[in-house]
N, C-alpha and C. Protein backbone atom coordinates (compact mmCIF):
# COMPACT_ATOMS: atom_id res chain seq x y z
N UNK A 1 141.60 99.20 79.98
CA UNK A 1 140.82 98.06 79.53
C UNK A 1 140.57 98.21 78.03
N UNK A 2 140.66 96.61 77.37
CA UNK A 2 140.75 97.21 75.94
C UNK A 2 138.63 97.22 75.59
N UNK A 3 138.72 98.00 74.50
CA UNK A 3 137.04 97.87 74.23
C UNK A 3 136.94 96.71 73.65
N UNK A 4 135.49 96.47 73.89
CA UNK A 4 134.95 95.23 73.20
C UNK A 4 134.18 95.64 72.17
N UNK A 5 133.78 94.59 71.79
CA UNK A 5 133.16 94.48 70.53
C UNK A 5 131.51 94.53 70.89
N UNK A 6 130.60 95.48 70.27
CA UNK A 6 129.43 94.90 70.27
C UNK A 6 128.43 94.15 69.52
N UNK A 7 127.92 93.39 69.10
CA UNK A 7 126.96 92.35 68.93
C UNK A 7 125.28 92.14 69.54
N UNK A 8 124.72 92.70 68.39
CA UNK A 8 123.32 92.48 69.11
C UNK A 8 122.72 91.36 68.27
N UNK A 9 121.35 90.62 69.02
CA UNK A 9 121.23 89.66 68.30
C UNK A 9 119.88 90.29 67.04
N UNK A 10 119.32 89.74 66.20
CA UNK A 10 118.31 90.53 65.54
C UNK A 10 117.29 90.36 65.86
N UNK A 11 117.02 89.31 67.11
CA UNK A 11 115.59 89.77 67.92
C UNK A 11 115.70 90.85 68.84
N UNK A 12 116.57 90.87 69.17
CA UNK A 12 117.09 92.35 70.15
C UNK A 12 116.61 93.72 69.27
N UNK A 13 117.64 93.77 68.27
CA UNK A 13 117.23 94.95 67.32
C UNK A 13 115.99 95.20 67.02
N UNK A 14 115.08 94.00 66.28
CA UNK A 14 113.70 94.29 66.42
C UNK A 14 113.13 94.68 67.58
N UNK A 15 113.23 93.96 68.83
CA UNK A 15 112.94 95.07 70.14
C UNK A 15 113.17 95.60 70.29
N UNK A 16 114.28 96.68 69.67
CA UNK A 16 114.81 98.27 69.93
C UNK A 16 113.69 98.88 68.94
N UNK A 17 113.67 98.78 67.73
CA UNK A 17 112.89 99.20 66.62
C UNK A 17 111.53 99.25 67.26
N UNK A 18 110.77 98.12 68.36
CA UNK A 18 109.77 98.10 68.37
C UNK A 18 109.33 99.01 69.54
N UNK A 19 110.39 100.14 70.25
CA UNK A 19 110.51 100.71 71.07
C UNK A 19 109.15 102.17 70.70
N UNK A 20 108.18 102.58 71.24
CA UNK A 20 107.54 103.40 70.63
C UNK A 20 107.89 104.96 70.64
N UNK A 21 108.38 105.38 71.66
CA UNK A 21 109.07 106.76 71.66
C UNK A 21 110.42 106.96 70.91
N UNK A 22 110.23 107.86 70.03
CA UNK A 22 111.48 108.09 69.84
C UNK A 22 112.94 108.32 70.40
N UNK A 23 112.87 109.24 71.59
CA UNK A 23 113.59 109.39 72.60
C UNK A 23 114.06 108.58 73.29
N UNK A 24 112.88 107.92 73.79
CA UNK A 24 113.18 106.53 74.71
C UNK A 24 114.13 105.60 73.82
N UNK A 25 113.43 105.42 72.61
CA UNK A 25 114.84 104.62 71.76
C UNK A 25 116.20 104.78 71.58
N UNK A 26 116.20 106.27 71.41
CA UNK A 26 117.60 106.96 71.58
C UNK A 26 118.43 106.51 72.72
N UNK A 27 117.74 106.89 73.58
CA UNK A 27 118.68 106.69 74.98
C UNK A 27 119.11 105.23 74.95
N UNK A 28 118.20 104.43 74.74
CA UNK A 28 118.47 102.71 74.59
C UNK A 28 119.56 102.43 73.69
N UNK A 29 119.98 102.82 72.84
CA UNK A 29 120.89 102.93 71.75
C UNK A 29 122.12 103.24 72.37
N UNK A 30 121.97 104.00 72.80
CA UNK A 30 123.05 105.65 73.60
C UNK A 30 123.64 104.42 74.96
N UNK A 31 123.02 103.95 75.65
CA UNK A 31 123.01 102.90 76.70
C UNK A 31 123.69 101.89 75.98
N UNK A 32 122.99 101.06 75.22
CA UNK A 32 124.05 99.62 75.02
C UNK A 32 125.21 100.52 73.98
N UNK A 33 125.54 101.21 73.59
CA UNK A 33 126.63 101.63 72.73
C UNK A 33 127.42 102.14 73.52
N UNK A 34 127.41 102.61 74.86
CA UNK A 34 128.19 102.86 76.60
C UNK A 34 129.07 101.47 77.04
N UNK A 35 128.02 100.16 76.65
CA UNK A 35 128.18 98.87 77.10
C UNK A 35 129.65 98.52 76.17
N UNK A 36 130.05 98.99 75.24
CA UNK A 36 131.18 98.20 74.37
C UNK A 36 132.54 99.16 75.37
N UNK A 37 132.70 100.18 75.98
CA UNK A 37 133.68 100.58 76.44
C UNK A 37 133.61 100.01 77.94
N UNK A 38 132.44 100.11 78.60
CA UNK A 38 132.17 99.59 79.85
C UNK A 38 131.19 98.71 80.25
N UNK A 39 131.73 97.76 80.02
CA UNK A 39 130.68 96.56 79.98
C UNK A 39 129.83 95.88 81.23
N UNK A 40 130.48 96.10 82.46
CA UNK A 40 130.00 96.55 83.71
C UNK A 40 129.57 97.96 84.13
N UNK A 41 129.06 98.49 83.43
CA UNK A 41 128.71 100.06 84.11
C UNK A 41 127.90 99.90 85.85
N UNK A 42 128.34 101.02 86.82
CA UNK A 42 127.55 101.37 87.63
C UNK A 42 125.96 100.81 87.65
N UNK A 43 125.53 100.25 88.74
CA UNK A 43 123.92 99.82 88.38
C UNK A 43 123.84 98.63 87.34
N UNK A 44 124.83 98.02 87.10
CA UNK A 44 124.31 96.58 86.27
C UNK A 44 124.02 95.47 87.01
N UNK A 45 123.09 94.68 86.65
CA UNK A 45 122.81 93.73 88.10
C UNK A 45 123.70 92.25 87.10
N UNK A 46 124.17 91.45 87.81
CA UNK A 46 124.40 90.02 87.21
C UNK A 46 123.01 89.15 87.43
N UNK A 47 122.77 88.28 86.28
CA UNK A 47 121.74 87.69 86.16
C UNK A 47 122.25 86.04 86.56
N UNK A 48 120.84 85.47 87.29
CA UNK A 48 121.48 83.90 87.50
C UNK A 48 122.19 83.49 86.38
N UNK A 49 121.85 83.16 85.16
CA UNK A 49 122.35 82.41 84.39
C UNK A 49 123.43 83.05 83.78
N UNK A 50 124.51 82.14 84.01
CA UNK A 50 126.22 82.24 83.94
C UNK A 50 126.41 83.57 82.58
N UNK A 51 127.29 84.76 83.36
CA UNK A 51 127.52 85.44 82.51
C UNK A 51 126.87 86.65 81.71
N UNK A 52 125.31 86.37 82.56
CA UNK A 52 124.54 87.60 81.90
C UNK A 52 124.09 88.92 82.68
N UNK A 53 123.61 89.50 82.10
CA UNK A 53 123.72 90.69 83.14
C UNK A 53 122.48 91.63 82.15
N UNK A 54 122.14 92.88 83.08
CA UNK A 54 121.01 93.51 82.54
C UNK A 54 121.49 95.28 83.16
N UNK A 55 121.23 95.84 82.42
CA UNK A 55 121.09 97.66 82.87
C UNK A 55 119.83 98.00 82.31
N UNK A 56 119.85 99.09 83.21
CA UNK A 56 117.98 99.75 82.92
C UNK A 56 118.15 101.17 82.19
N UNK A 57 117.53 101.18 81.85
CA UNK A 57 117.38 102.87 81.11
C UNK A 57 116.23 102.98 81.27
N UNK A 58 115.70 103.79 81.97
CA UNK A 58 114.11 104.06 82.24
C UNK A 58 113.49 103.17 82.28
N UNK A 59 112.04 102.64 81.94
CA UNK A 59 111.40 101.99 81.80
C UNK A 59 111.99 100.44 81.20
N UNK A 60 112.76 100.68 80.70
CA UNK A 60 113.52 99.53 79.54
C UNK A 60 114.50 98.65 79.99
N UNK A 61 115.00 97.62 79.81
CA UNK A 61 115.68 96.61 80.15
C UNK A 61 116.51 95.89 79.23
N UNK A 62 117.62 96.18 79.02
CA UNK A 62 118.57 95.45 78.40
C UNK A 62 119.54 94.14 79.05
N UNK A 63 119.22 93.13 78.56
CA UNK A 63 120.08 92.11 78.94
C UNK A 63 121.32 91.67 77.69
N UNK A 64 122.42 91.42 78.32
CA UNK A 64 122.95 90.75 77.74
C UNK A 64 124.11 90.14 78.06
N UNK A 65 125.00 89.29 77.64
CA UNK A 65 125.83 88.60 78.02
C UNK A 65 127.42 89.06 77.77
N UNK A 66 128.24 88.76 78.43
CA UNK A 66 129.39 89.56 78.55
C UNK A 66 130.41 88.30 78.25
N UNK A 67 131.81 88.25 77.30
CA UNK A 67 131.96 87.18 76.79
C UNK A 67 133.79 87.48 76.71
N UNK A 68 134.36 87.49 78.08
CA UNK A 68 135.25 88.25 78.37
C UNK A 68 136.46 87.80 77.49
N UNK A 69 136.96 86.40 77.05
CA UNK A 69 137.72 85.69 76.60
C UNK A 69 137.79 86.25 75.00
N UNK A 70 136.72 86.47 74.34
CA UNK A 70 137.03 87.16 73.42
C UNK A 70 136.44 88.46 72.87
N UNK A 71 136.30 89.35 74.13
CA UNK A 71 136.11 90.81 73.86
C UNK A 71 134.88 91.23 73.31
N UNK A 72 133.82 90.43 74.00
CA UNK A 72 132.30 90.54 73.42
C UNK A 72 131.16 90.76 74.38
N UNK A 73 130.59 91.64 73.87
CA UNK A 73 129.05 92.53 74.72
C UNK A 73 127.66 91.75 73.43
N UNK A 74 127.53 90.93 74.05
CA UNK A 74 125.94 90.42 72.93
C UNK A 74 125.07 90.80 73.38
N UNK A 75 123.64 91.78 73.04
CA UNK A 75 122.99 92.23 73.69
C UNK A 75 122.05 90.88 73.19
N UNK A 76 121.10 90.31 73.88
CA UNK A 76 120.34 89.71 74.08
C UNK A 76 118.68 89.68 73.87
N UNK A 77 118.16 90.75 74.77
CA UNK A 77 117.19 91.20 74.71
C UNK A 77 116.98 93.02 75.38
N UNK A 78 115.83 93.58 74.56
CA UNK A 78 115.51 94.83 75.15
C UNK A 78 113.79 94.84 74.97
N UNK A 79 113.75 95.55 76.14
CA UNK A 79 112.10 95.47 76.67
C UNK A 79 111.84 96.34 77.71
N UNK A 80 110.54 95.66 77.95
CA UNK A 80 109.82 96.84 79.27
C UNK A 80 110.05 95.80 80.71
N UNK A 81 110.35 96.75 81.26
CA UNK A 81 111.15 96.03 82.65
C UNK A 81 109.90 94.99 83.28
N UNK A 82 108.60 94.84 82.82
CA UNK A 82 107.67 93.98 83.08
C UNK A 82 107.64 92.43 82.31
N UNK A 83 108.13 92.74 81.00
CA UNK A 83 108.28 91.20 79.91
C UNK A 83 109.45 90.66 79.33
N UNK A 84 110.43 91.58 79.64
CA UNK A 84 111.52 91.24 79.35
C UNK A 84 112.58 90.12 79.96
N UNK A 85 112.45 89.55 81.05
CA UNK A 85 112.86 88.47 81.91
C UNK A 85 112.14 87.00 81.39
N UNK A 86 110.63 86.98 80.77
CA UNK A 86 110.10 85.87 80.66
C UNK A 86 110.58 85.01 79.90
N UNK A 87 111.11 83.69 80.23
CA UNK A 87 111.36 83.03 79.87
C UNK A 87 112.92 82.94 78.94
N UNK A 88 113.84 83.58 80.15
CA UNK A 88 115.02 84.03 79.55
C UNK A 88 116.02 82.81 80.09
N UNK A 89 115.70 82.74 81.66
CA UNK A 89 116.90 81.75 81.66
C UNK A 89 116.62 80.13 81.38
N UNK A 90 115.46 79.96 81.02
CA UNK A 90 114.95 78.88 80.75
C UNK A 90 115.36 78.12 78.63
N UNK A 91 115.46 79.16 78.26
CA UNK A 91 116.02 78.52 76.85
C UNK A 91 117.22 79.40 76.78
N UNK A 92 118.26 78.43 75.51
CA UNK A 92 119.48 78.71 74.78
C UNK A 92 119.01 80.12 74.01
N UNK A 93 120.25 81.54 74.51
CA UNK A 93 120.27 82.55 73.60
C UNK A 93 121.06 82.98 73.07
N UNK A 94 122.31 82.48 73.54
CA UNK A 94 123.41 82.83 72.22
C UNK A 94 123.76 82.14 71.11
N UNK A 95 124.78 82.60 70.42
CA UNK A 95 124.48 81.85 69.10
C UNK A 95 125.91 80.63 69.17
């Protein structure tokens, strides 16, 4: 399988940044940077709305959309597995 490309959006990044452990950030990093060779990893759930999908890393929640036609992982959002869903499939998030 060829790799894809990754793409985060810059509200995403600011929710990585706004991650408070250091460690915990690491791994989150370490996780979606897994996502550009295997973009389905083990344990990814598909999300209702067409195309998206989420993996957990501890406490944390990464969503993002998988964009097979032209070789793209957009991460979307990252959060705490409690706020991170709100109000996701309800508005436009890619670009």
């Amino acid at each position: 399988m060829a790799g894809y490309s990754l793409r985060i959006k810059p509200s995403a990044a600011s929710e990585i940044e706004d991650i408070a452990g250091k460690a915990d950030r690491r791994r989150v990093v370490e996780r979606i940077e897994r996502l550009a060779s295997e973009p389905r990893p083990r344990g990814c759930v598909k999300l209702a709305r067409e195309g998206f999908y989420r993996v957990r890393q501890g406490r944390y929640r990464i969503v993002y959309e998988i964009r097979d036609a032209e070789l793209i992982v957009l991460v979307i959002r990252v959060g705490d597995h409690r706020d991170v869903y709100r109000g996701i499939l309800a508005r436009p998030l890619g670009p």
